[in-house]
Protein backbone atom coordinates (compact mmCIF):
# COMPACT_ATOMS: atom_id res chain seq x y z
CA UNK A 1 34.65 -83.13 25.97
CA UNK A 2 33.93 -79.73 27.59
CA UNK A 3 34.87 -78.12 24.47
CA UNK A 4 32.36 -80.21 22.45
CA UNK A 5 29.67 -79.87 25.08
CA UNK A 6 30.53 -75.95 24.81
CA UNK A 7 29.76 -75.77 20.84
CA UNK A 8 26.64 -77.43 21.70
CA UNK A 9 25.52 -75.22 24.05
CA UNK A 10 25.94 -72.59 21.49
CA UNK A 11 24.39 -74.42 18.63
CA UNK A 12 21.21 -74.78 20.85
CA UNK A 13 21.35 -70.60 21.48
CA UNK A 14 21.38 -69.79 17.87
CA UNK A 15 18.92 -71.96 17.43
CA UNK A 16 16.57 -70.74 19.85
CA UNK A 17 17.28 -67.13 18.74
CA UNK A 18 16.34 -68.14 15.72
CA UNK A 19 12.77 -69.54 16.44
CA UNK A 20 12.19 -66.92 18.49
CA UNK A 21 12.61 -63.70 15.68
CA UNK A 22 10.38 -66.48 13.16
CA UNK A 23 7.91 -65.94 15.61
CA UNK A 24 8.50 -61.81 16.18
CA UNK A 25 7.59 -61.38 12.22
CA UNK A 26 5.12 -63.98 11.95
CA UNK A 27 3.13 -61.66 14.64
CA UNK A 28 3.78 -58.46 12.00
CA UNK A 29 0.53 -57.35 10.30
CA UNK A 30 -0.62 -54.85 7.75
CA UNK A 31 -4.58 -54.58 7.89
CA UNK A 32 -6.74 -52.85 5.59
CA UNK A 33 -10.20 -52.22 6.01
CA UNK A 34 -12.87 -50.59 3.81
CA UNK A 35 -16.14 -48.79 4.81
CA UNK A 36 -19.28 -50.45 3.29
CA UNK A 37 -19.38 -52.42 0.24
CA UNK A 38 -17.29 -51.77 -3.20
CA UNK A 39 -20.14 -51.57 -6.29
CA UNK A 40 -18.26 -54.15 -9.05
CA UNK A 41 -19.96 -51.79 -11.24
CA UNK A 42 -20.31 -47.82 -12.56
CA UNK A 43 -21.34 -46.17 -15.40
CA UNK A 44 -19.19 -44.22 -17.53
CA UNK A 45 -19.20 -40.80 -15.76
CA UNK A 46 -19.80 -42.02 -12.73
CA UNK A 47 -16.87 -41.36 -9.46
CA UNK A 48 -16.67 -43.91 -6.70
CA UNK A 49 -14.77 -43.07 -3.39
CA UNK A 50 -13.55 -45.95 -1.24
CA UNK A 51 -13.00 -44.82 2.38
CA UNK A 52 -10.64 -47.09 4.44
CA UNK A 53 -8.66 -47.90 7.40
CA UNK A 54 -5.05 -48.87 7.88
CA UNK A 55 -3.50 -50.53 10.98
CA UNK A 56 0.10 -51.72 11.09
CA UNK A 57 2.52 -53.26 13.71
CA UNK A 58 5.42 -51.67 12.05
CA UNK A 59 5.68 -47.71 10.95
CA UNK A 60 3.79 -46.95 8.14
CA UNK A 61 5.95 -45.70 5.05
CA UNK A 62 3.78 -44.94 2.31
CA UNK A 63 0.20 -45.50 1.11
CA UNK A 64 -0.39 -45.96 -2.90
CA UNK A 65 -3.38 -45.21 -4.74
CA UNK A 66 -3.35 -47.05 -8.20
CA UNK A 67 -4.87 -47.34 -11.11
CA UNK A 68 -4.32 -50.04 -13.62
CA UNK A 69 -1.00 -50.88 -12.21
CA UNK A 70 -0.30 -47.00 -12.54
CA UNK A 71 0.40 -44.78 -9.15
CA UNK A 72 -2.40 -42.01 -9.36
CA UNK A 73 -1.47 -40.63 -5.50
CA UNK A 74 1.07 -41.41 -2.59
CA UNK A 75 0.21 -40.39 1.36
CA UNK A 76 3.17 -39.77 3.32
CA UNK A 77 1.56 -38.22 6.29
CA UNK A 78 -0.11 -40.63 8.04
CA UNK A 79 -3.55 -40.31 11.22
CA UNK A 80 -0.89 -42.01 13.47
CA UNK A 81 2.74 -43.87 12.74
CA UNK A 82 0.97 -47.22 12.70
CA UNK A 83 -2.51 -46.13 11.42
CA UNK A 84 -3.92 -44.55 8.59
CA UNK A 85 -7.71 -43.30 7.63
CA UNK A 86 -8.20 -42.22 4.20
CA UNK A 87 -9.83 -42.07 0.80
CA UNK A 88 -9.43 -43.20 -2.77
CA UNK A 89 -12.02 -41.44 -5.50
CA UNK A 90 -12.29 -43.18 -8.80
CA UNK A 91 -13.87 -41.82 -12.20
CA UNK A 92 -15.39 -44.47 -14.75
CA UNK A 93 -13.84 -42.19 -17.95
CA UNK A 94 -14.68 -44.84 -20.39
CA UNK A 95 -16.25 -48.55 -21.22
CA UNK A 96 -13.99 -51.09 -19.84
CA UNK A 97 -12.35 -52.42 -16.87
CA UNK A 98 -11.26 -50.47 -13.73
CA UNK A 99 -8.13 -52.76 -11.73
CA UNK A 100 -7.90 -49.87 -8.34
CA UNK A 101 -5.43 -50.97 -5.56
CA UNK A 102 -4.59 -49.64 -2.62
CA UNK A 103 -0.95 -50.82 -1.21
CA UNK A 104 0.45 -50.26 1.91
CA UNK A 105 4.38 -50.04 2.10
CA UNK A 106 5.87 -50.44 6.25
CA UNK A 107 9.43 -48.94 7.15
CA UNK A 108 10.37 -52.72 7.28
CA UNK A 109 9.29 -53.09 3.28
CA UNK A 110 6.33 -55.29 3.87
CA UNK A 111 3.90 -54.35 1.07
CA UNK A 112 0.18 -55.10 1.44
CA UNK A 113 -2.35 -54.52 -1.47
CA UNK A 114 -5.98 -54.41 -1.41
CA UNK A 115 -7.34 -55.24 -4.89
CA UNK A 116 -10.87 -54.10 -6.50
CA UNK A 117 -12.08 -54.92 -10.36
CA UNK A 118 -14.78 -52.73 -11.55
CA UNK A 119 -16.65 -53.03 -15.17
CA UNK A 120 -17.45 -49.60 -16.27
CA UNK A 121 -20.55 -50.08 -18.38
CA UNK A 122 -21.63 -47.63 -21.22
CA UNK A 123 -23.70 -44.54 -20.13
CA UNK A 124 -25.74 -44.40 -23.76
CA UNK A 125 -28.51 -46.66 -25.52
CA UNK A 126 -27.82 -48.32 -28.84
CA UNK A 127 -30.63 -49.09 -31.31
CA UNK A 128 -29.68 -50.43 -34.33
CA UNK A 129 -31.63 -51.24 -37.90
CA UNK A 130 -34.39 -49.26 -37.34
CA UNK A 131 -36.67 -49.63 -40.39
CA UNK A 132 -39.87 -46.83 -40.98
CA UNK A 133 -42.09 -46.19 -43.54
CA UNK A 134 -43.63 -43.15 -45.04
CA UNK A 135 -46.78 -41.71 -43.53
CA UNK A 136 -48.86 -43.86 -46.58
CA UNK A 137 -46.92 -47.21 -45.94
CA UNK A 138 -49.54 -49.58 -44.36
CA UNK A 139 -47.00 -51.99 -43.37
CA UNK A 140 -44.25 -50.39 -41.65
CA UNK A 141 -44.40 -48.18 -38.51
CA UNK A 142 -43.19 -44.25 -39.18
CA UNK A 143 -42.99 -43.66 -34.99
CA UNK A 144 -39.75 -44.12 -32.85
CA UNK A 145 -39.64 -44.04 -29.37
CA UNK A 146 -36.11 -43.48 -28.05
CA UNK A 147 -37.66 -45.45 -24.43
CA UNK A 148 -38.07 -48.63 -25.92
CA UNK A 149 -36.10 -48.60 -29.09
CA UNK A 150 -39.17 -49.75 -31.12
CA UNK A 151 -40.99 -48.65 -34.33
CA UNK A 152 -44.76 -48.05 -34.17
CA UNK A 153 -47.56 -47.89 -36.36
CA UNK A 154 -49.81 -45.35 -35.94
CA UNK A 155 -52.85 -46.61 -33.46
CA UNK A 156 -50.31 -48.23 -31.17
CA UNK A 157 -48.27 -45.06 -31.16
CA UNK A 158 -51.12 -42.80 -30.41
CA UNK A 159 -52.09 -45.37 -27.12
CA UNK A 160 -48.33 -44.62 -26.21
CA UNK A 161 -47.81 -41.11 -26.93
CA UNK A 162 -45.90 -40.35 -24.30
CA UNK A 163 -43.17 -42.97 -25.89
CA UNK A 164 -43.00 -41.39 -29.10
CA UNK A 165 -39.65 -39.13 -29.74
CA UNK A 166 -39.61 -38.92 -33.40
CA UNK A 167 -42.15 -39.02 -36.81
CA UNK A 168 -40.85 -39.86 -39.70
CA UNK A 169 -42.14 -39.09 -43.35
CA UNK A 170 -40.75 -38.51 -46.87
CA UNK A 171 -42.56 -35.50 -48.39
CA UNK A 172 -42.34 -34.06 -51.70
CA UNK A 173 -41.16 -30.57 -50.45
CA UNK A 174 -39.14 -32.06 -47.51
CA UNK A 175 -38.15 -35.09 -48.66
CA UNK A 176 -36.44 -37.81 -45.62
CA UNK A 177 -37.56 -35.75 -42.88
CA UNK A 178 -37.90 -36.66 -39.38
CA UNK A 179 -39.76 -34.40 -36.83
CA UNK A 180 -40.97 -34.13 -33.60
CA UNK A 181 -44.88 -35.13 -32.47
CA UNK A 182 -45.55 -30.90 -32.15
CA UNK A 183 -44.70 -30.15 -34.51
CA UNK A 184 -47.94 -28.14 -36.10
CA UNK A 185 -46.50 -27.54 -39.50
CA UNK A 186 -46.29 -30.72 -40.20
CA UNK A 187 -48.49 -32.32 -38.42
CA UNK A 188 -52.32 -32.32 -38.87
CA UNK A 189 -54.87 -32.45 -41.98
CA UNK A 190 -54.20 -29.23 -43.48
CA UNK A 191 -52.51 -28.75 -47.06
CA UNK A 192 -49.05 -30.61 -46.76
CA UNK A 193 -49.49 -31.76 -43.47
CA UNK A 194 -49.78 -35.73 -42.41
CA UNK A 195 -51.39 -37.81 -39.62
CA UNK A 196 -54.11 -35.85 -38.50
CA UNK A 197 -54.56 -37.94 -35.70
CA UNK A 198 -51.42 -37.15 -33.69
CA UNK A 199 -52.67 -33.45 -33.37
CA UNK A 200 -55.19 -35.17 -30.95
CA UNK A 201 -52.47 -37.16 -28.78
CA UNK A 202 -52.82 -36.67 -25.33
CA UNK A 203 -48.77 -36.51 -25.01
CA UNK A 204 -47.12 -34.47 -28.07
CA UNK A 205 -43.47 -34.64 -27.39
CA UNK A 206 -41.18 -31.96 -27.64
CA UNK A 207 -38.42 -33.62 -29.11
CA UNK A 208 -35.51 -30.94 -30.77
CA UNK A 209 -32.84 -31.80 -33.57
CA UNK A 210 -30.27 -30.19 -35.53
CA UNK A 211 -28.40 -31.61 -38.33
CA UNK A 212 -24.56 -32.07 -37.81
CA UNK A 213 -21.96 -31.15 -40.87
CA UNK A 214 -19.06 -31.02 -38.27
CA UNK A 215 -17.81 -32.48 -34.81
CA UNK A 216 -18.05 -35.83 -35.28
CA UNK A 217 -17.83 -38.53 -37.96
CA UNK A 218 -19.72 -41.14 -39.53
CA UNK A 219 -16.57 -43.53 -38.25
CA UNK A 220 -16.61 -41.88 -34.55
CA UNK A 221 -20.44 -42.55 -34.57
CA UNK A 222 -20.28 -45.65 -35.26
CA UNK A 223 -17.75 -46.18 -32.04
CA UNK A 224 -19.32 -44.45 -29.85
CA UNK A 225 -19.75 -46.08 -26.38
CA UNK A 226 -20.34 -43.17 -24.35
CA UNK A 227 -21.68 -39.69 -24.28
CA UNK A 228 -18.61 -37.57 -24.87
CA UNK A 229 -19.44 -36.94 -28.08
CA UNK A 230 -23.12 -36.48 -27.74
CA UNK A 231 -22.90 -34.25 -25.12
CA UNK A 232 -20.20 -31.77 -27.15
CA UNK A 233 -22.26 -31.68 -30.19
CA UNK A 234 -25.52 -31.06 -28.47
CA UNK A 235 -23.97 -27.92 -26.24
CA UNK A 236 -25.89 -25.36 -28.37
CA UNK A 237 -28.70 -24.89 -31.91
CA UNK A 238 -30.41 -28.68 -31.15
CA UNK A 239 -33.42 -25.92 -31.38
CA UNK A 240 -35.50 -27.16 -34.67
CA UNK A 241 -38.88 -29.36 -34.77
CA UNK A 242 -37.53 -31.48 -37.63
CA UNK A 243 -34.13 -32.54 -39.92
CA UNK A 244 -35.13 -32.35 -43.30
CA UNK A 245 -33.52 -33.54 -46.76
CA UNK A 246 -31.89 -36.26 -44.63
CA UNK A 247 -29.43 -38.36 -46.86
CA UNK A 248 -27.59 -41.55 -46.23
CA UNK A 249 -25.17 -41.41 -43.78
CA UNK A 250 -26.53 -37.94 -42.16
CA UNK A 251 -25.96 -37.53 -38.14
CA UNK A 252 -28.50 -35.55 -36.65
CA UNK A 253 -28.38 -34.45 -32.96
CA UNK A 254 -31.37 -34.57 -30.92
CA UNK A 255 -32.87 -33.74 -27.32
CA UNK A 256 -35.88 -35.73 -26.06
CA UNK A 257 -38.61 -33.45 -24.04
CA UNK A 258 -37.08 -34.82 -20.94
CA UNK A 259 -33.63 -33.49 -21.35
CA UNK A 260 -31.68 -36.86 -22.71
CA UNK A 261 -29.10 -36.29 -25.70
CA UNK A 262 -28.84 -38.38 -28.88
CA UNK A 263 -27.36 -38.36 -31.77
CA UNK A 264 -29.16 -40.77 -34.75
CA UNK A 265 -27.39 -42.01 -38.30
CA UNK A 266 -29.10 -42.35 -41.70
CA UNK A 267 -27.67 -46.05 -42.34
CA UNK A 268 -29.89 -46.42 -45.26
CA UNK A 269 -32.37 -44.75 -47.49
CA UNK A 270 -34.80 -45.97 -50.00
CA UNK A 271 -35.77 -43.04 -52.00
CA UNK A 272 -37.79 -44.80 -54.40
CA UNK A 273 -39.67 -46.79 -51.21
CA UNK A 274 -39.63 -44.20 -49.15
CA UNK A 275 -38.34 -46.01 -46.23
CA UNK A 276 -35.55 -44.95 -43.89
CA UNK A 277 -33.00 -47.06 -41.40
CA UNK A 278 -31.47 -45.47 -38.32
CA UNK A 279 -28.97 -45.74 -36.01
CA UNK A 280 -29.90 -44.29 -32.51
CA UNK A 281 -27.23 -43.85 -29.85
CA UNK A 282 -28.78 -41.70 -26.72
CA UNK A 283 -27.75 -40.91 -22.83
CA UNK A 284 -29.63 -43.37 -20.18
């Protein structure tokens, strides 16, 4: 009887030993906080930086910065053994979607993430099917305004001047030719010139092209979701009033009077109506 009373004196030591380390870890805690709110959204180009706070019962081991499940930095050396202030800087590089976490790692192994999703939205404006007419067609617009997207006739363009990025026209010594609203050689009533009336817009803008035989493909326009490409084929010579002889499938880089960088696509020309499609892609 002693004996057995013995063993259960023991069973009820273990026991209690036990319950009592349940409750030690049950009190551990990894705690992350982060300064402000996170934006669930950037544009591409953009950098976001994420400043936080760590506090941890146990040691600290290591602090992870990732990146779509990818380690982009480790911190080893730590504000204090159990507490941590730092920062994690993220670049939108392209359209998509941006998983960041930040993961804590104690000496005991106890991993705690903290998990953000961010969309990366496109940094450029896409207007598609853009249909003019020549400077004689009464029924299509020959005005483009790389604001709004739209095609305008000529009394609504001249009562939004300021809008207006590009003229369009097909000319017998030109041919497809689009040019910019000051451009005097062009524009006007003298011999070879056409709309008179835009050389008496209050706003005349200054918009710049230059035709592109190299850099970038039809195939890489037509993909285009940011302003990489834009911006390396409009580094230099986007200098002239006008692109001239413009044929199907021509890219032509462009900068408005207010600094932003295009790049439009022939996607279809009538030569016996005259009329010309474009596809616009240009920065925000």
């Amino acid at each position: 009887m002693k004996r057995t009373k013995l063993f259960g004196l023991m069973m009820v030591l273990v026991v209690g030993m036990g319950f009592t380390a349940c409750t030690e870890d049950d009190d551990a805690f990894i705690n992350i906080t982060v300064e402000g709110n996170v934006p669930e959204t950037l544009t591409v180009g953009e950098s976001l930086t994420i400043n936080y706070s760590v506090i941890s019962s146990d040691r600290l081991d290591i602090i992870e910065h990732l990146i779509n499940n990818d380690v982009v930095e480790s911190v080893e050396e730590f504000t204090s053994n159990t507490s941590h202030t730092g920062s994690f800087t993220i670049t939108a590089e392209e359209v998509g979607t941006i998983y960041a976490t930040i993961r804590i790692t104690d000496r005991k192994g106890e991993i705690k993430p903290r998990d953000f999703s961010i969309e990366v939205e496109s940094n450029i404006e896409s207007f598609t099917a853009v249909l003019m007419g020549n400077f004689d067609d009464t029924q299509l617009g020959s005005f483009f305004s790389t604001v709004t997207g739209e095609v305008y006739k000529i009394t609504p363009a001249g009562e939004n001047s300021e809008l207006i990025d590009f003229v369009y026209f097909y000319g017998s010594n030109n041919s497809a030719t689009i040019t910019a609203p000051d451009n005097d050689e062009i524009i006007g009533t003298g011999a070879g010139q056409v709309y008179g009336p835009v050389a008496n817009w209050s706003t005349r803008n200054a918009t710049r092209f230059n035709q592109l035989f190299s850099g970038i493909t039809v195939e890489e326009f037509d993909a285009m979701n940011n302003d990489a490409l834009i911006v390396a084929n409009t580094a230099s010579d986007v200098d002239l009033k006008m692109a001239n002889f413009l044929n199907k499938d021509a890219l032509v880089a462009f900068i408005t009077v207010d600094g932003k960088k295009g790049i439009f696509k022939v996607a279809d020309l009538d030569t016996e109506a005259k009329t010309i499609t474009i596809d616009v892609k240009v920065q925000k």
